[in-house]
Protein backbone atom coordinates (compact mmCIF):
# COMPACT_ATOMS: atom_id res chain seq x y z
CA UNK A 1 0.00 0.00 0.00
CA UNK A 2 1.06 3.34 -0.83
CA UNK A 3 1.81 5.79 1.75
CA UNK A 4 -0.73 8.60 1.91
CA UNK A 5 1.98 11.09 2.43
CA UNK A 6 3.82 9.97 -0.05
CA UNK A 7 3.88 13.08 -2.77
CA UNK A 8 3.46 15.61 0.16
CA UNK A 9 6.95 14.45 1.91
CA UNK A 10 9.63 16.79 1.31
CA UNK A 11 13.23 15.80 -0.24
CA UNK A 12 15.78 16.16 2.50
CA UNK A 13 18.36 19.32 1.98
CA UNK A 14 22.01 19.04 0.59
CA UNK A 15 24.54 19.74 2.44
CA UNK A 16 27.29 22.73 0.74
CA UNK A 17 27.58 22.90 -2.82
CA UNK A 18 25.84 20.51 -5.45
CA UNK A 19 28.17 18.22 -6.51
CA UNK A 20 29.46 18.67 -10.25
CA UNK A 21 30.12 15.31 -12.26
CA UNK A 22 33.45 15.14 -13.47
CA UNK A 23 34.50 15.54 -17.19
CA UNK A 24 37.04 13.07 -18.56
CA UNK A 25 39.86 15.35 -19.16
CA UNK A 26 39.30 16.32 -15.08
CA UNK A 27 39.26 12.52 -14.01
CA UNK A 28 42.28 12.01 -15.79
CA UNK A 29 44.14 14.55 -14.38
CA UNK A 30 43.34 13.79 -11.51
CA UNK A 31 44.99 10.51 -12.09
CA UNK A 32 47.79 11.97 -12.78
CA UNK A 33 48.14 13.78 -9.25
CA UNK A 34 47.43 11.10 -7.57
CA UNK A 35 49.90 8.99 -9.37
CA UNK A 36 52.91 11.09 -8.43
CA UNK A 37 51.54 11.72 -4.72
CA UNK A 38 52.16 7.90 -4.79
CA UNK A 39 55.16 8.19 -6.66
CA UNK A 40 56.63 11.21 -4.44
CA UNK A 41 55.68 9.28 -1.35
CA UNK A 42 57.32 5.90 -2.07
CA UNK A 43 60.61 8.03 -3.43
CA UNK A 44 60.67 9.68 0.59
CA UNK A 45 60.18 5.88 1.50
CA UNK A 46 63.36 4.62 -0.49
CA UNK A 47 65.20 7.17 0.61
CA UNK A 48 64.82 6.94 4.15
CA UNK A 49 65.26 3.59 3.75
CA UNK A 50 68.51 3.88 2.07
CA UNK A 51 69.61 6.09 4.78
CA UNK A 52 69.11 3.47 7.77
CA UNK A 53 70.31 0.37 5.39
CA UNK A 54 73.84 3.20 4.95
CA UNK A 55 73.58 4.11 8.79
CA UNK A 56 73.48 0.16 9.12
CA UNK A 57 76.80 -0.67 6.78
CA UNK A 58 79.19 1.75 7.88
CA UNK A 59 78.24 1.14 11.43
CA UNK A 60 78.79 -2.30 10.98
CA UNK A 61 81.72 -1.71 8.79
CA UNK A 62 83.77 0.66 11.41
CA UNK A 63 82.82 -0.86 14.39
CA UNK A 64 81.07 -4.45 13.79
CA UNK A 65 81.19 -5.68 10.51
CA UNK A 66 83.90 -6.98 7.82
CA UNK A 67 86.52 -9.73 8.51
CA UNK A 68 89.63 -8.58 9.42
CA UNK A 69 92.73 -8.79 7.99
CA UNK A 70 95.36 -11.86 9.00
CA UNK A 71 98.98 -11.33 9.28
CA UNK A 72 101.60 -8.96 8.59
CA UNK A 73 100.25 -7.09 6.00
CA UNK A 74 101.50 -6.62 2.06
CA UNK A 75 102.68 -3.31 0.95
CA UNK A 76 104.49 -0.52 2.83
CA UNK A 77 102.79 2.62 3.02
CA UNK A 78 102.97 6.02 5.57
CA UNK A 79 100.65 7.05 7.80
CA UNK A 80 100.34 10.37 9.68
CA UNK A 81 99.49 10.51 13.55
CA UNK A 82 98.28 14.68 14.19
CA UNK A 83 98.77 15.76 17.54
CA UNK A 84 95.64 15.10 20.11
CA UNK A 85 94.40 12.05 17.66
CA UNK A 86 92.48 9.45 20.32
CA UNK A 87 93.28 5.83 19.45
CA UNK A 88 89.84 6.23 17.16
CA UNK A 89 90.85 8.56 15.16
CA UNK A 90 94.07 6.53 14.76
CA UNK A 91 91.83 3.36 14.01
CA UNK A 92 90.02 5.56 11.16
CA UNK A 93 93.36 6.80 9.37
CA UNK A 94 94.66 2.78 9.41
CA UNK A 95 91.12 1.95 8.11
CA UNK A 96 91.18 4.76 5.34
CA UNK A 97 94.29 3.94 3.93
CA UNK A 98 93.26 0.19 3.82
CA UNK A 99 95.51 -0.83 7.14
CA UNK A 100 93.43 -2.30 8.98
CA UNK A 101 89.49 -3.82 7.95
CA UNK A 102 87.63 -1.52 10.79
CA UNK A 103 88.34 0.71 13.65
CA UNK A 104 86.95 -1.37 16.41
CA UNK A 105 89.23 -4.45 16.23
CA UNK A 106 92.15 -2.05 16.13
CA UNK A 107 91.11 -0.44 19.20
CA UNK A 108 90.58 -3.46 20.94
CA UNK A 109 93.42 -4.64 20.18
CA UNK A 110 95.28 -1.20 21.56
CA UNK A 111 93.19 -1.38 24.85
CA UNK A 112 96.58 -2.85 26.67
CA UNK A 113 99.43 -1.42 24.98
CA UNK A 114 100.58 2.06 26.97
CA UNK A 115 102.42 2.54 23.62
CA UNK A 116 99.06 3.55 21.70
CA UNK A 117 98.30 5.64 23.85
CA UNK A 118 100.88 7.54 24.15
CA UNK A 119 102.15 7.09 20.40
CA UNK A 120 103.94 10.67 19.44
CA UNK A 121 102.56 12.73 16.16
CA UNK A 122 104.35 12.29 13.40
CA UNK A 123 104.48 9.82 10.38
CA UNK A 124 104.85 5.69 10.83
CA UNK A 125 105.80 3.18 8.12
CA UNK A 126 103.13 0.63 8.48
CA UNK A 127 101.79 -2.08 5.53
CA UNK A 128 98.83 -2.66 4.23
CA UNK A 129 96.50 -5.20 5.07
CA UNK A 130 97.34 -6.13 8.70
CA UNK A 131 95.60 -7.84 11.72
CA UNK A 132 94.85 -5.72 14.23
CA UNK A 133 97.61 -6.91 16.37
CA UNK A 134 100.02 -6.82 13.82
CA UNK A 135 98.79 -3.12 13.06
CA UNK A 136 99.21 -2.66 16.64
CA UNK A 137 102.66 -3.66 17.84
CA UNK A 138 103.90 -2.57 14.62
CA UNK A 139 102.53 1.24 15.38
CA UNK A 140 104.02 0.72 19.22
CA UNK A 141 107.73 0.13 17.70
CA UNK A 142 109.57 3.26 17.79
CA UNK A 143 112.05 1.88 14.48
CA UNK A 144 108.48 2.18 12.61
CA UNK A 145 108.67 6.00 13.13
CA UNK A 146 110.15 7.85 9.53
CA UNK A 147 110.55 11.55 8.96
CA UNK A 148 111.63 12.55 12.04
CA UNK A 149 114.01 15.91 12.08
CA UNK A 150 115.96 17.53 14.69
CA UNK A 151 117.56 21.16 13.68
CA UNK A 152 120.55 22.24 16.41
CA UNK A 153 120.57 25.78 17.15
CA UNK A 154 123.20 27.82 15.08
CA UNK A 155 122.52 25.83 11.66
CA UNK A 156 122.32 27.27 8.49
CA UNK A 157 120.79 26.41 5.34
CA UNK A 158 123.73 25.13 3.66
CA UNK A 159 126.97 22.61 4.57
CA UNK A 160 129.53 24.56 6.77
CA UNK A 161 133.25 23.52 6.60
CA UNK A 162 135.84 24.08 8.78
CA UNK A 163 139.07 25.80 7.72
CA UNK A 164 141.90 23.59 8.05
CA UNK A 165 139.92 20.61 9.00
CA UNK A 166 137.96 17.81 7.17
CA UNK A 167 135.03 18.37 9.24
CA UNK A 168 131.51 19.20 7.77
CA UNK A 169 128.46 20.47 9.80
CA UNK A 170 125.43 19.76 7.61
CA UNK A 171 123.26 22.39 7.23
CA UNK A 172 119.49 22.42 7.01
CA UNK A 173 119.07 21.14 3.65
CA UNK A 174 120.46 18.16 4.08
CA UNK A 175 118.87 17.56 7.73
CA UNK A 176 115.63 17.65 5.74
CA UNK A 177 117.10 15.22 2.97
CA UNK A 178 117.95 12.82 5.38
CA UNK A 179 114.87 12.85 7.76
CA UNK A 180 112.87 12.64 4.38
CA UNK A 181 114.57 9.28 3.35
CA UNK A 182 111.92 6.63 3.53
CA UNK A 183 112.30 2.74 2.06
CA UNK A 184 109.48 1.44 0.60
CA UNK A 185 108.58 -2.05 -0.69
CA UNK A 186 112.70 -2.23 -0.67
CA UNK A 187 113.05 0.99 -2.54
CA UNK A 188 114.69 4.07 -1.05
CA UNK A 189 113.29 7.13 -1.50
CA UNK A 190 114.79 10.66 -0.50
CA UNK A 191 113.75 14.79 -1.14
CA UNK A 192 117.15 15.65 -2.00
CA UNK A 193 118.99 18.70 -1.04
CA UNK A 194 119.41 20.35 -4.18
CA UNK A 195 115.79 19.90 -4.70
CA UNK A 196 114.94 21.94 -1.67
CA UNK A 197 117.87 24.49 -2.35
CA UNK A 198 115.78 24.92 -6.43
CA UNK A 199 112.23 25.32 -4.11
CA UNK A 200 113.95 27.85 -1.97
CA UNK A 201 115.06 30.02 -4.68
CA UNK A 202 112.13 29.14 -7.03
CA UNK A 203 109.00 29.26 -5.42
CA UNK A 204 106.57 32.11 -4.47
CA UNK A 205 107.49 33.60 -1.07
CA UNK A 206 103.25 32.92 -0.48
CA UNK A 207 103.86 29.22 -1.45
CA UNK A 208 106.11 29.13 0.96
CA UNK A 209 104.39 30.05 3.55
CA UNK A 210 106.98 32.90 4.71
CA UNK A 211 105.35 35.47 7.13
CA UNK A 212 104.23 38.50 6.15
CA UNK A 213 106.69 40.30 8.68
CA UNK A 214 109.35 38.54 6.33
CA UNK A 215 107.75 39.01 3.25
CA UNK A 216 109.45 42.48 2.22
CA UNK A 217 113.05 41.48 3.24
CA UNK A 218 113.36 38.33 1.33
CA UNK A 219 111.80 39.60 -1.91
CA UNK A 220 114.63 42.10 -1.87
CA UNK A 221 117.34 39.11 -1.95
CA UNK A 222 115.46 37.71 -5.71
CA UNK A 223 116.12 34.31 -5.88
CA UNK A 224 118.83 33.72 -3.60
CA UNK A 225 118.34 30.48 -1.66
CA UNK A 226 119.49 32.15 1.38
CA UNK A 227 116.25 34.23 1.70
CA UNK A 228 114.95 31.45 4.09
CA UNK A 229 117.85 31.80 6.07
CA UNK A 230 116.47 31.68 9.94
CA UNK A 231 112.93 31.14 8.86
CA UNK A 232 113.19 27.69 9.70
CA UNK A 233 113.73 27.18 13.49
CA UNK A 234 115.74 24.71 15.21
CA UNK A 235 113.97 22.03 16.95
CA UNK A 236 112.14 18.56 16.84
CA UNK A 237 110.14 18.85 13.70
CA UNK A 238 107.94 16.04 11.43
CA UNK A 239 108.78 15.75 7.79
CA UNK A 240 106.65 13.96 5.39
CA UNK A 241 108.36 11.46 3.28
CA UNK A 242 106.45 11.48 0.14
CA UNK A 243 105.72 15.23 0.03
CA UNK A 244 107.38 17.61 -2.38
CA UNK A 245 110.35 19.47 -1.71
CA UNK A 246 108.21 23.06 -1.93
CA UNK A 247 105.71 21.41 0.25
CA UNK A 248 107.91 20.01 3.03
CA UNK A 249 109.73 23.87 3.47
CA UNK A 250 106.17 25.38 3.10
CA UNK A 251 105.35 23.41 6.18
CA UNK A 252 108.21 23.85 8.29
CA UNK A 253 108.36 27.52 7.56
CA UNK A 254 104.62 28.24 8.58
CA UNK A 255 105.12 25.78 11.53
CA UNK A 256 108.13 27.71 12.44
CA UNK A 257 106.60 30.99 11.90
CA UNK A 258 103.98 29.84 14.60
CA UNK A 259 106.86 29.02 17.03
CA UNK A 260 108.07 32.97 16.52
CA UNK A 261 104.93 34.23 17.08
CA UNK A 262 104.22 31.80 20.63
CA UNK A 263 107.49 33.18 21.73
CA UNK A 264 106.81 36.53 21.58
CA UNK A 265 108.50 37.79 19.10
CA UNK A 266 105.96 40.35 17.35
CA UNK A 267 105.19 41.96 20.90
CA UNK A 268 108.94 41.98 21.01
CA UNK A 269 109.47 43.96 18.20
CA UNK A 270 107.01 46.49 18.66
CA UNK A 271 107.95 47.04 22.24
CA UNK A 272 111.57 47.83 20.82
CA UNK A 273 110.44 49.60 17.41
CA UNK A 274 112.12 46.99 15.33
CA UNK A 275 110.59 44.56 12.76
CA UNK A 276 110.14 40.56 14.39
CA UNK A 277 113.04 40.20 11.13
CA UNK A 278 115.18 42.73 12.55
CA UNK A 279 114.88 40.89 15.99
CA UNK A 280 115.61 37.24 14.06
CA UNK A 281 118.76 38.64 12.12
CA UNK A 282 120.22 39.99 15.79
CA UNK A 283 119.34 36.44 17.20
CA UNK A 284 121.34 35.25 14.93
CA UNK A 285 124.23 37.02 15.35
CA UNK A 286 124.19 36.42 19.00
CA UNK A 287 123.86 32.47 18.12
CA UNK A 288 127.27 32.47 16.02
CA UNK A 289 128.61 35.32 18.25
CA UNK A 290 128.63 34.08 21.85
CA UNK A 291 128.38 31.52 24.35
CA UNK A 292 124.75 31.10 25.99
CA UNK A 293 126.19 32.77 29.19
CA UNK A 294 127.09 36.15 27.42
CA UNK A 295 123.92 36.26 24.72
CA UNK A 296 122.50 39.29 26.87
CA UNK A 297 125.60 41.24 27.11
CA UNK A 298 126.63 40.69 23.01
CA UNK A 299 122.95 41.55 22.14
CA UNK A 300 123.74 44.32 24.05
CA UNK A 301 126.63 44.96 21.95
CA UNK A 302 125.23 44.89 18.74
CA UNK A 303 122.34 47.73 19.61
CA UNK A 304 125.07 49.80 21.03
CA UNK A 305 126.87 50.06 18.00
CA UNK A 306 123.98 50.02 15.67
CA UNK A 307 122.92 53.44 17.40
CA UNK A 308 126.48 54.58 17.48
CA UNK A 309 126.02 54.10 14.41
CA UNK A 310 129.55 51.66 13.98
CA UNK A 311 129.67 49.31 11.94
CA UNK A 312 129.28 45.37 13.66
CA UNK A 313 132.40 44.10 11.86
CA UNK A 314 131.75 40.43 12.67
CA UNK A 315 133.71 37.49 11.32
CA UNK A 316 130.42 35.32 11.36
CA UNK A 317 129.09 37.57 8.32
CA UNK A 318 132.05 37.38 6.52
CA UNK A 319 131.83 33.54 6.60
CA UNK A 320 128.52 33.03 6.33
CA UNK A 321 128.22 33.28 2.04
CA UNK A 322 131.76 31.34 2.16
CA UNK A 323 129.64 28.73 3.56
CA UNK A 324 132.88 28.27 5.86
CA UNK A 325 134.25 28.94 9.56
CA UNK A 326 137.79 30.08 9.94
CA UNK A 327 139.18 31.48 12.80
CA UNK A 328 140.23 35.17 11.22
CA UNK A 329 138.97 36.34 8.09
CA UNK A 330 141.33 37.33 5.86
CA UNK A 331 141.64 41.25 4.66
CA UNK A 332 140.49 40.31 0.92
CA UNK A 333 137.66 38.66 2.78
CA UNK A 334 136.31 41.26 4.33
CA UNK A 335 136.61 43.49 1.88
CA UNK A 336 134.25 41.61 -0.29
CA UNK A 337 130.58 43.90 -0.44
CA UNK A 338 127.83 41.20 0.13
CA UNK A 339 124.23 41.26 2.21
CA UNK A 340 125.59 40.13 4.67
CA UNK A 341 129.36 41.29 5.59
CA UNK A 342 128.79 43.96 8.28
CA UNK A 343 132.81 44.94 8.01
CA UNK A 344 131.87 46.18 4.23
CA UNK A 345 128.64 47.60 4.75
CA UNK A 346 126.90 49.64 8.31
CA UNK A 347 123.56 48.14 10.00
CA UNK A 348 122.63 44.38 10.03
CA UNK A 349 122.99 42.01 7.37
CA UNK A 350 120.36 41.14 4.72
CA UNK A 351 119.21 37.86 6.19
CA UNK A 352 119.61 36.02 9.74
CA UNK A 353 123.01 34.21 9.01
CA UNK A 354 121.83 30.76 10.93
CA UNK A 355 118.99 30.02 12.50
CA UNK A 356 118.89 31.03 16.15
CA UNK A 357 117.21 29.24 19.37
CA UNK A 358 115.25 30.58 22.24
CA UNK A 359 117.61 31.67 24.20
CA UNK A 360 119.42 33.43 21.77
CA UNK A 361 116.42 35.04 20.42
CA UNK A 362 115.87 35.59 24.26
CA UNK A 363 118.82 37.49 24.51
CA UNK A 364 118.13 39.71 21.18
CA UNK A 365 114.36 40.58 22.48
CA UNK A 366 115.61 41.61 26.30
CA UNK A 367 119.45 42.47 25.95
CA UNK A 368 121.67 43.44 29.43
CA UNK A 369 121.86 46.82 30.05
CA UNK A 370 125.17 48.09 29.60
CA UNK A 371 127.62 50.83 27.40
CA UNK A 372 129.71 47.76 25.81
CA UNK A 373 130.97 48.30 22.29
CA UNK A 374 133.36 45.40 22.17
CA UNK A 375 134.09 41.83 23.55
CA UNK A 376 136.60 39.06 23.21
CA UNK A 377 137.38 35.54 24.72
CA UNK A 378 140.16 35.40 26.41
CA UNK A 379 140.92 32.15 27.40
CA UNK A 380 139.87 28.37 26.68
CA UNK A 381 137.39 28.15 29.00
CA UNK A 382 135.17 30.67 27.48
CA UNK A 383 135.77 33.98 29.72
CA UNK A 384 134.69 36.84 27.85
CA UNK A 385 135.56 40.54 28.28
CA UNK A 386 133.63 43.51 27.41
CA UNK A 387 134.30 46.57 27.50
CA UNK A 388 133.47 50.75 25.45
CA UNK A 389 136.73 51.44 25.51
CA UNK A 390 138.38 50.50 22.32
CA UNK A 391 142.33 50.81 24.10
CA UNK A 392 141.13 48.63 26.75
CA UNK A 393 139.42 45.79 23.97
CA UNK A 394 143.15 45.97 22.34
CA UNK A 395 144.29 45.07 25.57
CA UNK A 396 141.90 42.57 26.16
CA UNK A 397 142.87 41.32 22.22
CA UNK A 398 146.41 40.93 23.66
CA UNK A 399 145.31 38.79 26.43
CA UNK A 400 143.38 36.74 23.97
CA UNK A 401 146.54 36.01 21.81
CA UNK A 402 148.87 35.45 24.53
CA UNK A 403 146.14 32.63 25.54
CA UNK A 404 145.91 31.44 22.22
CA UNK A 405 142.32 32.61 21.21
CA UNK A 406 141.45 35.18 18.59
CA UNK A 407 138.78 33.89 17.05
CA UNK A 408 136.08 35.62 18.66
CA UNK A 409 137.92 39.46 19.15
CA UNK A 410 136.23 42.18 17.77
């Protein structure tokens, strides 16, 4: 039966907007934008994904994961400990260059040898492909150490000989040949001296690394090797056996610049209106001039008669282009006009004439106070006089010969 109230009921209301039927170009682009919602979506997916499964690996691969190497290793290869590295970081360099398989065997294997621990910076001949034991003691040896260089205080650049003797002092070049000597898979491989001597004279004072304090008196000498003189300082020092000859005095000339600056010297310099290169040369001097017991007194000196002005009218600038040390220059010798002889020419000379330590540089920076013009050993044991009056010094000079000793009178 029909309801009565049928055609009277009313048709319930929408609810917003009538809804429009779709066309078939709109339904298929709306395909489309769902399709790379999905696409989008599942990329985010993947990559997240990649992320943990990466996460995953190198965990495992530094710390877990990977089988490690047996034995001894294969090929020789150097490795570089920086200061402050924790056994870790030592791990990762082994594991980088293919040492060891992973970090955490080698630092388990570490955990009870003091040596790792304490292991020095500097550069180790180790092999590839080792156990982690292997890799261990072999790091702990101290023969497994290369590149290791120790500059005296009073070298110079190049070979000194002694007048009248066969004896050689090696200068700084070859110090740096030597300590650069590595052998490798039974081959021996060396920077050599002459190599570093071309850099020196060759290269860009900036690719050197030289200071900008320095920068103005060393472009003045051209290329003239000797325009590093004293910019390398004496000291324990790391060289790296397969780097190039510009690159190993690049290094030790910014590292020694560094040393310079920790010690004071720019405060120095402006505290006694000189330049920190002024301050080196006048180490230097006092280096080749006097014993470590008189370096404040002959600093003293040479500031005296630099505001005299008087010329300095040291031996040890005579000798120092002459590559040589002799007792008493010769007249013909110092009347030779270079940089650096101070009987030719007033003021200091062009360049530091050896490269001077801290106490000599000590000296130069806070010099005794005194009115000395001139000094001279008098005897074998080192005594030195000094004294501003010149008829008292020849005096003195007498003493000196009678004693047998003129080498240092001035």
């Amino acid at each position: 039966m029909s309801d009565p109230y049928e055609s009277d009921r009313a048709e319930p209301a929408a609810v917003g907007a009538p809804r429009h039927r779709m066309s078939r170009l709109e339904r298929t682009r709306a395909r489309r934008r769902h399709t790379r919602r999905r696409i989008v979506a599942g990329a985010a997916v993947a990559v997240l994904a990649a992320v943990v499964v990466a996460v995953i690996f190198l965990g495992t691969s530094i710390f877990d994961g990977g089988s490690d190497y047996s034995g001894d290793g294969k090929d020789d290869i150097v490795i570089r400990v920086h200061d402050g590295d924790s056994t870790t970081q030592i791990g990762q360099t082994l594991r980088d260059r293919n040492v060891v398989a992973n970090v955490k065997s080698f630092v388990d294997a570490s955990k009870d040898n003091a040596s790792i621990s304490a292991i020095q910076p500097g550069y180790y001949k180790m092999r590839t492909e080792m156990s982690p034991s292997a890799a261990v003691q072999r790091l702990a040896d101290p023969g497994t150490r290369v590149g290791k260089l120790v500059i005296p205080e009073g070298r110079q650049l190049d070979d000194v000989k002694a007048v009248g003797t066969d004896k050689t002092t090696e200068g700084i070049f070859t110090l740096i040949s030597d300590a650069s000597c590595v052998e490798l898979n039974g081959q021996r491989k060396c920077v050599a001296a002459d190599d570093l001597r071309r850099a020196a004279e060759q290269a860009e004072p900036s690719a050197l690394n030289v200071p900008d304090w320095a920068v103005k008196p060393i472009a003045a000498l051209g290329n003239n090797h000797r325009r590093l003189e004293g910019l390398i300082a004496p000291g324990a020092w790391n060289v790296d056996p397969s780097g190039s000859a510009q690159r190993i005095l690049a290094t030790l000339v910014a590292e020694s610049a560094d040393h310079y600056v920790e010690g004071g010297l720019l405060d120095t310099a402006k505290a006694m209106n000189m330049s920190p290169y002024e301050i080196l040369i006048v180490g230097s001097l006092v280096q080749r001039e006097a014993k470590p017991n008189d370096f404040a007194r002959v600093a003293r000196v040479i500031y005296n008669r630099l505001d005299a002005p008087q010329h300095l009218e040291f031996d040890s600038t005579v000798n120092y282009p002459l590559d040589r040390q002799e007792v008493a220059t010769t007249d013909a010798d110092r009347a030779q006009i270079t940089p650096w002889n101070t009987y030719a020419s007033g003021g200091l000379p062009a360049t530091p004439i050896c490269s001077p330590g801290d106490e000599a540089l000590a000296a130069a920076e806070r010099p005794d106070p005194g009115d000395w013009l001139y000094f001279v050993t008098v005897n074998m044991d080192g005594t030195t006089l000094f004294t501003k009056d010149y008829q008292q010094h020849l005096a003195n000079i007498e003493l000196a010969r009678g004693n047998g000793v003129l080498d240092s009178a001035r």
